[in-house]
Protein backbone atom coordinates (compact mmCIF):
# COMPACT_ATOMS: atom_id res chain seq x y z
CA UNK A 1 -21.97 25.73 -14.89
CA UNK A 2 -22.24 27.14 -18.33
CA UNK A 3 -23.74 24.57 -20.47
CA UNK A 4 -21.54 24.41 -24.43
CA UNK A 5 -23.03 25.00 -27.85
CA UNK A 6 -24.05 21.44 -28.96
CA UNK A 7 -21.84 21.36 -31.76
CA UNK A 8 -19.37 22.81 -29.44
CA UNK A 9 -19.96 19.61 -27.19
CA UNK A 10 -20.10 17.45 -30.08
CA UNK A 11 -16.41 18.74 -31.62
CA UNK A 12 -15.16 17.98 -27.80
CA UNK A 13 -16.52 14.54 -27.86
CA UNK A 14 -15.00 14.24 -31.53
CA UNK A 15 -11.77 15.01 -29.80
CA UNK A 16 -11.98 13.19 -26.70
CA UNK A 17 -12.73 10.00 -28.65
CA UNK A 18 -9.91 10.36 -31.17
CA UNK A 19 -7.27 11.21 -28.77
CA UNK A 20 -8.43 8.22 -26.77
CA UNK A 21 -7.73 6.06 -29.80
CA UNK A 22 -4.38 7.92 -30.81
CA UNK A 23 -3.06 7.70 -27.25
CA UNK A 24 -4.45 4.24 -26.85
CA UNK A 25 -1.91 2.85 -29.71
CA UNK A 26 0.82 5.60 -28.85
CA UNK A 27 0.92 7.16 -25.29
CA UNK A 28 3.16 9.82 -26.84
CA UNK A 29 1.42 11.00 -29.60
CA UNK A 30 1.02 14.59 -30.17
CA UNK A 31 -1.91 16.91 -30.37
CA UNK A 32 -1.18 17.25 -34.14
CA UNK A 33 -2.03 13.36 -34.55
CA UNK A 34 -5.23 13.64 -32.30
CA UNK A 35 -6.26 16.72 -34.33
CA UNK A 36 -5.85 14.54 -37.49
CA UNK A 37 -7.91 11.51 -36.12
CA UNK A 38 -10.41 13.98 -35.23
CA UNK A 39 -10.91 15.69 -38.53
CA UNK A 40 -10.55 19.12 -36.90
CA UNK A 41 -8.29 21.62 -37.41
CA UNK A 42 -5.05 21.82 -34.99
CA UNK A 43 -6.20 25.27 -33.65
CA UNK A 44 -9.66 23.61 -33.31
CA UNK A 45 -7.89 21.41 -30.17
CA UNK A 46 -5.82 23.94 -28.69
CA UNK A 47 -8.83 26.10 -28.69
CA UNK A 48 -10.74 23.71 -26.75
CA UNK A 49 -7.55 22.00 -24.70
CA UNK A 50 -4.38 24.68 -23.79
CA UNK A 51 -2.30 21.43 -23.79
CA UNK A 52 -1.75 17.63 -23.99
CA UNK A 53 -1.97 17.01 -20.28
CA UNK A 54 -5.01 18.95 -20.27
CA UNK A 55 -6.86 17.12 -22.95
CA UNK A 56 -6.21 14.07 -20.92
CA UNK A 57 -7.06 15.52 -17.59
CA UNK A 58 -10.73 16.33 -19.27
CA UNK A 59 -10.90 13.24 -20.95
CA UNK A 60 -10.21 11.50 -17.29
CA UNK A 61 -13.33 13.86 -16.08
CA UNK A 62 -15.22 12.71 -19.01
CA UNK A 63 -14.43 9.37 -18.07
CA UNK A 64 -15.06 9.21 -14.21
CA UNK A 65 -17.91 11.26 -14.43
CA UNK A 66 -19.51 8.75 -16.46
CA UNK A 67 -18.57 5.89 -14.62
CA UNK A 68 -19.87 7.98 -11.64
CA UNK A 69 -23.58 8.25 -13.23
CA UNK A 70 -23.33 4.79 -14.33
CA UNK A 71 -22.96 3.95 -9.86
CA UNK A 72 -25.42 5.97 -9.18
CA UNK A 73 -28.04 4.75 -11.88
CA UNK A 74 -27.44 1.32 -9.89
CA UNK A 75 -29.14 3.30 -6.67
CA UNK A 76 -26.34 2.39 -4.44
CA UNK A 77 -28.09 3.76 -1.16
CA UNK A 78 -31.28 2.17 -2.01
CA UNK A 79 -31.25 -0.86 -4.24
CA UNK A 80 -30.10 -4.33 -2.72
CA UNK A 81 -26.31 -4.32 -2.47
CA UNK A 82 -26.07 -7.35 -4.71
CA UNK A 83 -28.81 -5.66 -7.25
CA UNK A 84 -26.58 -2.45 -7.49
CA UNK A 85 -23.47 -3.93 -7.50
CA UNK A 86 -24.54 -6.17 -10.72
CA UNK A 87 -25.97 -2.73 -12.01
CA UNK A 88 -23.34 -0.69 -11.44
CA UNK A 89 -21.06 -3.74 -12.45
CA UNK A 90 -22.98 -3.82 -15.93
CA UNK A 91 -23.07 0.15 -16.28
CA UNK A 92 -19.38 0.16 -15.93
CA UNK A 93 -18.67 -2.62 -18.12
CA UNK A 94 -20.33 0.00 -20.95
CA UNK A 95 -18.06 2.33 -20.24
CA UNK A 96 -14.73 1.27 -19.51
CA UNK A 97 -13.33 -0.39 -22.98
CA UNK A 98 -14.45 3.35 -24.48
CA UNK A 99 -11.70 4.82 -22.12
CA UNK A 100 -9.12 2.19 -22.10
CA UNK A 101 -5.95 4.92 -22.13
CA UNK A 102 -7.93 7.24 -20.08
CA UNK A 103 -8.43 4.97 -17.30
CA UNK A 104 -5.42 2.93 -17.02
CA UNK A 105 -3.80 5.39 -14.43
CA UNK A 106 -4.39 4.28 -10.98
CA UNK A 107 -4.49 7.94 -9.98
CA UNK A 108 -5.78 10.53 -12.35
CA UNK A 109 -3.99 13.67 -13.45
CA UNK A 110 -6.27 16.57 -12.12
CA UNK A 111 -7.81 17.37 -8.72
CA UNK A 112 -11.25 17.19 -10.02
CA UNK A 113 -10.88 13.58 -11.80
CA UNK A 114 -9.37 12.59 -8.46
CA UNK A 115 -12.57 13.07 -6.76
CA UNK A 116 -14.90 11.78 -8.92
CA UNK A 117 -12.69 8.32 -8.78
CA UNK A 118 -12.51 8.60 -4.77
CA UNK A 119 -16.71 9.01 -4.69
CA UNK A 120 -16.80 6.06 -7.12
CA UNK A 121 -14.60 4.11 -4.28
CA UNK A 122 -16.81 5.22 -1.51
CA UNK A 123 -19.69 4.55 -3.17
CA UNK A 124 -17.99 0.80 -3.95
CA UNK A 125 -17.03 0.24 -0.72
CA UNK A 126 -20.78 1.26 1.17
CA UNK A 127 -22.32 -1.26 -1.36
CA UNK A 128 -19.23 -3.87 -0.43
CA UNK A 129 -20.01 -3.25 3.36
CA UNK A 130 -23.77 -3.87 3.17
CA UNK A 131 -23.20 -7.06 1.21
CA UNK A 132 -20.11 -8.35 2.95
CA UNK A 133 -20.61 -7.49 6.69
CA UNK A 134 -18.68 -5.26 8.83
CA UNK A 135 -16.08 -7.78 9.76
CA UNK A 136 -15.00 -8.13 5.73
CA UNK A 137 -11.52 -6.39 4.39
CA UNK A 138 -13.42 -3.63 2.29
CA UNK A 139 -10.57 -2.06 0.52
CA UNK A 140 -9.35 -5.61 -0.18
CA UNK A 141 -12.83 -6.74 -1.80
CA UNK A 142 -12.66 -3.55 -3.93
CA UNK A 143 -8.93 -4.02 -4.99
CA UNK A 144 -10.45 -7.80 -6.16
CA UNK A 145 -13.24 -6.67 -7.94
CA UNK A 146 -11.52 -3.40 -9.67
CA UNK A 147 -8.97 -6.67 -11.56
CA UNK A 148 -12.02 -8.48 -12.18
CA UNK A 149 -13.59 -5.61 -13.70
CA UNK A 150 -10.89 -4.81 -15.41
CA UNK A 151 -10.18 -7.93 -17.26
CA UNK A 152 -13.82 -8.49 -17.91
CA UNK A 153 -13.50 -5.13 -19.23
CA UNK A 154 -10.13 -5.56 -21.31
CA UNK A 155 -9.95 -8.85 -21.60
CA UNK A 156 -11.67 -11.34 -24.60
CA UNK A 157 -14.84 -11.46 -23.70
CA UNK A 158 -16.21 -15.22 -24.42
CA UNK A 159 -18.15 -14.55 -28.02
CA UNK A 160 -22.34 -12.98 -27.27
CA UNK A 161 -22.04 -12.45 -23.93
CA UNK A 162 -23.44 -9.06 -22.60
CA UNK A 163 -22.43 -6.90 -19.88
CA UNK A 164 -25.34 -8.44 -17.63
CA UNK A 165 -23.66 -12.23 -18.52
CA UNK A 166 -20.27 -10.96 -17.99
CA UNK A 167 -21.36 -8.76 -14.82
CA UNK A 168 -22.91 -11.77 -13.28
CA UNK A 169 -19.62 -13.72 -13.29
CA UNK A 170 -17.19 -11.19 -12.17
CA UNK A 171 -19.44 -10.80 -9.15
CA UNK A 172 -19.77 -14.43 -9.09
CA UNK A 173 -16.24 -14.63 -8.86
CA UNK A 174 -15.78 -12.09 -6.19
CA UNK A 175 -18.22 -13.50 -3.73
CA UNK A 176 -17.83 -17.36 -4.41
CA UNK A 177 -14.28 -17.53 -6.22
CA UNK A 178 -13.81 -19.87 -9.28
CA UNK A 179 -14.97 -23.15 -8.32
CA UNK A 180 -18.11 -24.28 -10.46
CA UNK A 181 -20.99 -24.17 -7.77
CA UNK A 182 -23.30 -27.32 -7.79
């Protein structure tokens, strides 16, 4: 893989982040409008993106790929299952609001996005498996914890809490429901 410039990198992040924005308050705004938010030239994102759909597709890379690192910064394979699940839980928490367009498809545009999200699952449902027991509905757990997530992540977060307070309860919540424990 051929590493970019740095500015090169930094004009794609520019991009990335304003068409995230743009397409976050209009799904069907153009490549002119993201160009504008950016403060780059139109020929500055067709040189970097051939089209609309494939801005998005990198910007759903961009997106699972760092969600990706964040899982594996927990140490899925070799931290606790409840340590990396409130890491990875955290990590994610970081990342998701960022992306909120990007990753509000349930299945990404492109091939490669597509498998990025599918390790993230695996790599959910090995830490769900250790922590639940084999006899526990794995693809269920992670279909309750992805809507937790995501309304931690979307939703109003109560005022000063950080993604370790917030982390703690969707997990909380997954494993113990919402009773208040004694």
């Amino acid at each position: 893989m051929v590493r970019m410039r740095a500015d090169a990198e930094r004009s794609m992040r520019a991009i990335m982040a304003a068409a995230e924005n743009v397409l976050s308050a209009s799904p069907v705004a153009t490549m002119e409008q993201v160009a504008e938010a950016a403060g780059v030239a139109r020929a500055t994102v067709h040189r970097r993106f051939a089209s609309r759909e494939a801005l998005i597709e990198a910007m759903e890379v961009t997106a699972w790929r760092e969600i990706l690192q964040a899982v594996h910064d927990a140490r899925p394979h070799t931290a606790p299952p409840l340590v990396a699940l409130h890491q990875a839980t955290a990590g994610i928490l970081q990342i998701k609001p960022a992306w909120r367009f990007t990753l509000a498809r349930p299945v990404p545009l492109s091939a490669e996005a597509q498998a990025v999200q599918a390790e993230v699952m695996s790599l959910c449902e090995e830490v769900f498996g250790k922590l639940l027991g084999p006899d526990a509905d794995l693809v269920w757990a992670r279909q309750v914890y992805l809507a937790l997530l995501g309304e931690a992540a979307h939703g109003t977060p109560p005022a000063g809490q950080d993604p370790d307070t917030i982390a703690a309860k969707v997990i909380d919540t997954l494993l113990h429901g919402v009773q208040r424990r004694a």
